[in-house]
Protein backbone atom coordinates (compact mmCIF):
# COMPACT_ATOMS: atom_id res chain seq x y z
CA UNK A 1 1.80 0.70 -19.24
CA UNK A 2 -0.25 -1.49 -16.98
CA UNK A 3 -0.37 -1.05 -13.34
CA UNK A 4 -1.73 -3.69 -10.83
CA UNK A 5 -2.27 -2.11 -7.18
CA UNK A 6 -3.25 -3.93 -4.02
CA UNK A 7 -4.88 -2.28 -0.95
CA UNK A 8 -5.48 -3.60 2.23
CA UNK A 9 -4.99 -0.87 5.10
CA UNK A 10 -7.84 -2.33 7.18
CA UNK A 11 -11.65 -4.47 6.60
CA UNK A 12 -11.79 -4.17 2.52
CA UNK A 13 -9.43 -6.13 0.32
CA UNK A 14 -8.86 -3.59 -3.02
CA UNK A 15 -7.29 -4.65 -6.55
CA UNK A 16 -7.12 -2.27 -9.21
CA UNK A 17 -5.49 -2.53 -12.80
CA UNK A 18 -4.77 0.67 -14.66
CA UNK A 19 -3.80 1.47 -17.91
CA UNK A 20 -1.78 4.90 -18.99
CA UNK A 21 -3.90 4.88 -22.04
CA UNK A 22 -7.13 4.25 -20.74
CA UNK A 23 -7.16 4.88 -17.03
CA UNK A 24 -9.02 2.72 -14.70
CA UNK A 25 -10.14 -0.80 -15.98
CA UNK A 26 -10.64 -2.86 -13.28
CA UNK A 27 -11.37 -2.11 -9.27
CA UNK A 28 -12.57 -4.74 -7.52
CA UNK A 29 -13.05 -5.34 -4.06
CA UNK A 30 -14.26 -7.25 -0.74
CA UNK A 31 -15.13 -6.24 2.70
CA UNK A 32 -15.05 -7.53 6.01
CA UNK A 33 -18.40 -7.40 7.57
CA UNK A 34 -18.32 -7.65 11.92
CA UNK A 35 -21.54 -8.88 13.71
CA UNK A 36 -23.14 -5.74 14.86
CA UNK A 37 -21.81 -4.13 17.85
CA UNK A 38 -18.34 -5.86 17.47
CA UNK A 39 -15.20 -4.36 16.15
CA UNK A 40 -12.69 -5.89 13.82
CA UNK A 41 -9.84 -8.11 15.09
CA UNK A 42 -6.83 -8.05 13.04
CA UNK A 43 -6.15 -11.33 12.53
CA UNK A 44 -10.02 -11.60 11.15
CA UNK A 45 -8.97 -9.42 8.36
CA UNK A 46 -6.09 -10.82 7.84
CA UNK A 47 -7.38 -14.32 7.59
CA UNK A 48 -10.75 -12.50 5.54
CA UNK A 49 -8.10 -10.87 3.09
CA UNK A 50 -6.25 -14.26 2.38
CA UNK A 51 -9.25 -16.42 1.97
CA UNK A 52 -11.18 -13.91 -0.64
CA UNK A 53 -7.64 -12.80 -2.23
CA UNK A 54 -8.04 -15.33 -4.92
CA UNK A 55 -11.99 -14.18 -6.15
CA UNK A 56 -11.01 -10.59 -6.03
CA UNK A 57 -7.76 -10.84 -8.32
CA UNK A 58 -9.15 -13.44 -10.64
CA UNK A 59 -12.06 -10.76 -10.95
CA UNK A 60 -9.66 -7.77 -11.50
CA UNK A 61 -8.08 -9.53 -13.83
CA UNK A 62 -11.07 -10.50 -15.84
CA UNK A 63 -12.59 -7.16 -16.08
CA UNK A 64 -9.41 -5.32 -17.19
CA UNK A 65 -9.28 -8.29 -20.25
CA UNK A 66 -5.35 -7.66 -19.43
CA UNK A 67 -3.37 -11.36 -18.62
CA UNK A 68 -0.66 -10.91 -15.47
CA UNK A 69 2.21 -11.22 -18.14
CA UNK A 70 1.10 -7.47 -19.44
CA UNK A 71 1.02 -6.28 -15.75
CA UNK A 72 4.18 -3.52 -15.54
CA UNK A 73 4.09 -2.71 -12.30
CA UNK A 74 3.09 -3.86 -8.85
CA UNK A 75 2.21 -2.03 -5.99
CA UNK A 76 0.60 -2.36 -2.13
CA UNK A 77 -0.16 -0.46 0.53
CA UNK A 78 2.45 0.08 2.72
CA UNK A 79 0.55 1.94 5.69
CA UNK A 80 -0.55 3.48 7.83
CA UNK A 81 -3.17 0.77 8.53
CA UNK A 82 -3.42 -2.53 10.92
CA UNK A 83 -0.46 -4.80 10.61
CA UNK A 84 -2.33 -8.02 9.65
CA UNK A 85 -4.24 -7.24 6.67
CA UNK A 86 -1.77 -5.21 5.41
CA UNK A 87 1.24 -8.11 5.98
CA UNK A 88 -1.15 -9.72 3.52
CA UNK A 89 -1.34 -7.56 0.69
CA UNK A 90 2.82 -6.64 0.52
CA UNK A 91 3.55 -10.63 1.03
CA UNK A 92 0.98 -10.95 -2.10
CA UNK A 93 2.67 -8.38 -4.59
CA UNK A 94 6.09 -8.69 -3.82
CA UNK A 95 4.93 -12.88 -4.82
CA UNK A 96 3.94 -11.52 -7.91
CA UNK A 97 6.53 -8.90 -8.41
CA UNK A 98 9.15 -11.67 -8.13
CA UNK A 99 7.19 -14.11 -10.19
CA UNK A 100 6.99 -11.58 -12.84
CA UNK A 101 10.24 -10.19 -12.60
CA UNK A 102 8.69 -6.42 -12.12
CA UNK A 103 9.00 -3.64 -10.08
CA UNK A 104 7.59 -3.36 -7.02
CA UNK A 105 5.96 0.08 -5.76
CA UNK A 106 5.28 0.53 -2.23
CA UNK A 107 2.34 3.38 -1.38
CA UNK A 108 1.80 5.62 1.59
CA UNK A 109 -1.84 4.67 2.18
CA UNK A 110 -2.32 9.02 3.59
CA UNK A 111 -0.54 10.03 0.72
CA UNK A 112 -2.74 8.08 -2.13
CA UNK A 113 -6.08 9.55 -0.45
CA UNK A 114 -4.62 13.03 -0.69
CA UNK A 115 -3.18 12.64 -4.50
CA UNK A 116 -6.27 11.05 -6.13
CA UNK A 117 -8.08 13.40 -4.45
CA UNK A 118 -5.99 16.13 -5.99
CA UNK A 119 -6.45 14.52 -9.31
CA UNK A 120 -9.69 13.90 -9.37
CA UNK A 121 -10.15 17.60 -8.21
CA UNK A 122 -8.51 18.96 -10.64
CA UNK A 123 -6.81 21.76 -7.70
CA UNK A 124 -3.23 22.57 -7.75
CA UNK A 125 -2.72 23.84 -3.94
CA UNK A 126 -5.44 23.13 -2.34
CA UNK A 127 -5.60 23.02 1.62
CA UNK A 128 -6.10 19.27 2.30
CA UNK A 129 -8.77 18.19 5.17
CA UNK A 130 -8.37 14.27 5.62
CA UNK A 131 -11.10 12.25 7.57
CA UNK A 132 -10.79 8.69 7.94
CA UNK A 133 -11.05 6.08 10.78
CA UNK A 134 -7.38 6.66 12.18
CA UNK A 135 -6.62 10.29 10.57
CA UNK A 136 -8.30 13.23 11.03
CA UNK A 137 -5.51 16.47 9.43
CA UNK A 138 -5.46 19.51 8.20
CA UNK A 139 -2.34 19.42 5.47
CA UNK A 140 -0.96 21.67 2.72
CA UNK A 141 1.85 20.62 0.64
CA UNK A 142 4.70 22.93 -0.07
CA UNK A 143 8.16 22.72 -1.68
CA UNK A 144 7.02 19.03 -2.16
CA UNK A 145 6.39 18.56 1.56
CA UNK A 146 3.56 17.95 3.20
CA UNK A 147 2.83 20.26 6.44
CA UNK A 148 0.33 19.19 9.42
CA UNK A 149 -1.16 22.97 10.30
CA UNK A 150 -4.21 20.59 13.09
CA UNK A 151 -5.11 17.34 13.86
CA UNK A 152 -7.02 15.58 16.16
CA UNK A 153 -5.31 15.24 19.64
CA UNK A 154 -6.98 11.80 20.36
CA UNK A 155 -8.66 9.48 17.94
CA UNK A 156 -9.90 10.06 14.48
CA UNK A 157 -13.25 10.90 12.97
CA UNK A 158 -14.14 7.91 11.39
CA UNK A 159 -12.41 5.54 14.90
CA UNK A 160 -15.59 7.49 16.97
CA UNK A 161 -18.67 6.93 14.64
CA UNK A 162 -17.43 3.65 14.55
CA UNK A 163 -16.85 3.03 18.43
CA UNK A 164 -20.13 4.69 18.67
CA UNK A 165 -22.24 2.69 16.25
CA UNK A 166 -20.85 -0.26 17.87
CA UNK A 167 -21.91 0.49 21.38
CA UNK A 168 -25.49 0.86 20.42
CA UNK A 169 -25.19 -2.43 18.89
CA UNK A 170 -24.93 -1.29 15.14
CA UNK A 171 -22.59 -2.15 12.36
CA UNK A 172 -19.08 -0.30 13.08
CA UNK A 173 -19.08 1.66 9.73
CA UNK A 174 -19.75 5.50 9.29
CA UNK A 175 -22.32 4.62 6.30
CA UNK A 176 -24.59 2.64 8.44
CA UNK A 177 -24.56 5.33 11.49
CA UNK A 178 -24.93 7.80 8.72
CA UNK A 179 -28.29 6.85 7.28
CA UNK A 180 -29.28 5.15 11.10
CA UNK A 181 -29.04 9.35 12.18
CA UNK A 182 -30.81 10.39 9.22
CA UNK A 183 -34.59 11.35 11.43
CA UNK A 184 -32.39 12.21 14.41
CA UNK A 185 -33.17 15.89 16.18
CA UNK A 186 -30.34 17.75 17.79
CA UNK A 187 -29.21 17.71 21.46
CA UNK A 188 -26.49 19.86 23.20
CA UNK A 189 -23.23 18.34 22.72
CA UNK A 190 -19.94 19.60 24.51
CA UNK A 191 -17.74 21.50 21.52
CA UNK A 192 -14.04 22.01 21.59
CA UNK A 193 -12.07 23.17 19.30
CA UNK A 194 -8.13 23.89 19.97
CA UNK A 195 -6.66 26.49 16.76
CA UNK A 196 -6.82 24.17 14.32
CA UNK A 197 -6.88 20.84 16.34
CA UNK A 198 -9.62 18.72 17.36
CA UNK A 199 -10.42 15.94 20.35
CA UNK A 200 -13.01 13.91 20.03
CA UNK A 201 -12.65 11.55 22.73
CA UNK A 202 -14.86 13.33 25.07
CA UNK A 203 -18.02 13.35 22.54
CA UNK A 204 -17.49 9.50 22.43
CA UNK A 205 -18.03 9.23 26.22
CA UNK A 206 -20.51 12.04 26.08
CA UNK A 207 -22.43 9.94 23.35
CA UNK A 208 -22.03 7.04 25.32
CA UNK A 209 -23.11 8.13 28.47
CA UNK A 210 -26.36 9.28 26.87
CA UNK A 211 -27.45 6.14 25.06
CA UNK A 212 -26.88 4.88 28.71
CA UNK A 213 -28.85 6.79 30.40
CA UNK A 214 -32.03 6.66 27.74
CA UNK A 215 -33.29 10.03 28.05
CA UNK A 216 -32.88 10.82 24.20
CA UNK A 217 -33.44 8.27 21.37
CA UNK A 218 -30.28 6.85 20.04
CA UNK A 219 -31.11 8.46 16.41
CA UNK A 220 -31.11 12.14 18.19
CA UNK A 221 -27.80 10.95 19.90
CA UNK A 222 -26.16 9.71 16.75
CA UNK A 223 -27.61 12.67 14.45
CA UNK A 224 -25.58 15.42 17.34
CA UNK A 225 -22.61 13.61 17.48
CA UNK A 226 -22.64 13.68 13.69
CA UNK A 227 -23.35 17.33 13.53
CA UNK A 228 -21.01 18.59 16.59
CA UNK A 229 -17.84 16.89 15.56
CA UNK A 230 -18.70 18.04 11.70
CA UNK A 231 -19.35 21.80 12.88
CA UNK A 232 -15.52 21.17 14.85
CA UNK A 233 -13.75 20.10 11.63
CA UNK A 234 -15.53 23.08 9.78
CA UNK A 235 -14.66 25.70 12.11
CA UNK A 236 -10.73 24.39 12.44
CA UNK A 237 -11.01 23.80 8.63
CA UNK A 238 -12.36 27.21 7.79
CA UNK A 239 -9.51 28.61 10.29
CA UNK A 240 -6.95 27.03 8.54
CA UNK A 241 -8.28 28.35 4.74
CA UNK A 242 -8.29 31.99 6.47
CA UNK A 243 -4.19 31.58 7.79
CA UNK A 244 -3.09 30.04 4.19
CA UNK A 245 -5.16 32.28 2.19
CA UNK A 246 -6.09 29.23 0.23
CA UNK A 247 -8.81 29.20 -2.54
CA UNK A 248 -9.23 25.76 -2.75
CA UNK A 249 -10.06 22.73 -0.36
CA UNK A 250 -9.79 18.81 -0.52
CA UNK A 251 -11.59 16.21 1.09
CA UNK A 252 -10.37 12.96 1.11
CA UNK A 253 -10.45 9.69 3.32
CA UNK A 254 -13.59 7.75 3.99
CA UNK A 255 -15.13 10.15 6.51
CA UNK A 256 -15.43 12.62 3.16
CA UNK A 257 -18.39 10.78 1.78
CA UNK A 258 -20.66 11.62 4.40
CA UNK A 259 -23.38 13.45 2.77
CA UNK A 260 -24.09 15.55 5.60
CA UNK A 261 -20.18 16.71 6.22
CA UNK A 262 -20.06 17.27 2.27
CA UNK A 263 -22.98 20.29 2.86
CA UNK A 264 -21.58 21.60 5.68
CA UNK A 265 -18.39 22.11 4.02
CA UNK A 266 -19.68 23.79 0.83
CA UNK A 267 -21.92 25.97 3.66
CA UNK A 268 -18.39 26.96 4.86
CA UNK A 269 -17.06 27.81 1.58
């Protein structure tokens, strides 16, 4: 069987075909790219999504060598994520689910990062830590439920780097903040950490306040912020693996590839 997926929760347009037999053979993609220092409207992405829909399926569909006719299933994104791109990737497959006289899947975008994850991991009951720009939880799954154990009081992870990179006038994504705090030093940052719940609200004003006020270079600034909200999520994560008695922990959402949270973690464990 043949599955076509569509993902759109917020800047990058995703289509991916995959087969039972042979697993993934075709994930293409787009992303919306904001003039440094500015954020992302939703209507932007939404009009970004629709005008570069067309390239990114006609290249999904010539990679997987598969013709829409074979396609079994559809599926989208149903959320969590902003409203406008995501209106445009449901009004898309359910097009092409009624075209093709299919079935039409809807997908908990939090759910997806935590399963592939899972799969990819290979762990059966792992304790779940989920970083991305709107969702920063601490999650295990039991009797086929998922259970919140800490999150983050405020914003996400991902929502400060990127609220951060932009006011310093850098592109709001965690990769480009990421390598920009790569020769940063460390300052003293204000740490909280509530149990197994997190705010990181006040480091964004902290952060601000100090690229302000020009006393440290905006690499040292960026580098601390990096490493104080990263030493929060490990010491609420490591909590969390010491209540369950877990033996095994997942990373998932797009805060998870930073290099420098991937080492601190396997420090941890």
């Amino acid at each position: 069987m043949k599955f076509l997926g569509i993902e759109c929760t917020a800047h990058t347009l995703g289509i991916g075909i995959y087969d039972s037999a042979k697993g993934i053979i075709a994930n293409e993609m787009d992303t919306f790219r904001p003039k440094p220092g500015e954020g992302m409207l939703p209507r932007e992405l939404a009009d970004h999504h629709a005008r570069v829909f067309n390239d990114v399926f006609s290249s999904a569909l010539k990679k997987s060598k598969c013709k829409l006719e074979e396609i079994d299933f559809f599926s989208f994104a149903q959320g969590p994520g902003i409203g406008a791109p995501l209106a445009v990737g449901c009004s898309a497959a359910k097009f092409l689910a009624l075209k093709f006289k299919k079935p039409l899947i809807p997908v908990n975008h939090c759910q997806a990062h935590i399963e592939i994850a899972k799969k990819i991991s290979g762990f059966k009951d792992p304790l779940i830590l989920y970083l991305s720009g709107g969702n920063s939880q601490i999650i295990i799954k039991e009797k086929n439920r998922y259970h919140v154990l800490g999150e983050t009081l405020d914003i996400g992870l991902g929502n400060l780097f990127d609220s951060f990179a932009r006011s310093i006038g850098l592109e709001g994504h965690g990769s480009v903040l990421e390598k920009f705090a790569k020769k940063g030093r460390y300052v003293e940052f204000p740490y909280s950490v509530k149990g197994m719940n997190l705010v990181f609200s006040g480091l964004l004003t902290y952060a601000q306040k100090l690229a302000i006020e020009g006393k440290y270079r905006k690499q040292d600034i960026a580098y601390s912020l990096m490493e104080t909200s990263f030493a929060m999520s490990c010491e609420a994560t490591e909590r969390a693996l010491f209540l369950t008695k877990k033996k095994q922990l997942v990373v998932c959402g797009g805060v998870a590839q930073n290099k420098k949270l991937q080492r601190m973690l396997k420090t941890m464990c």
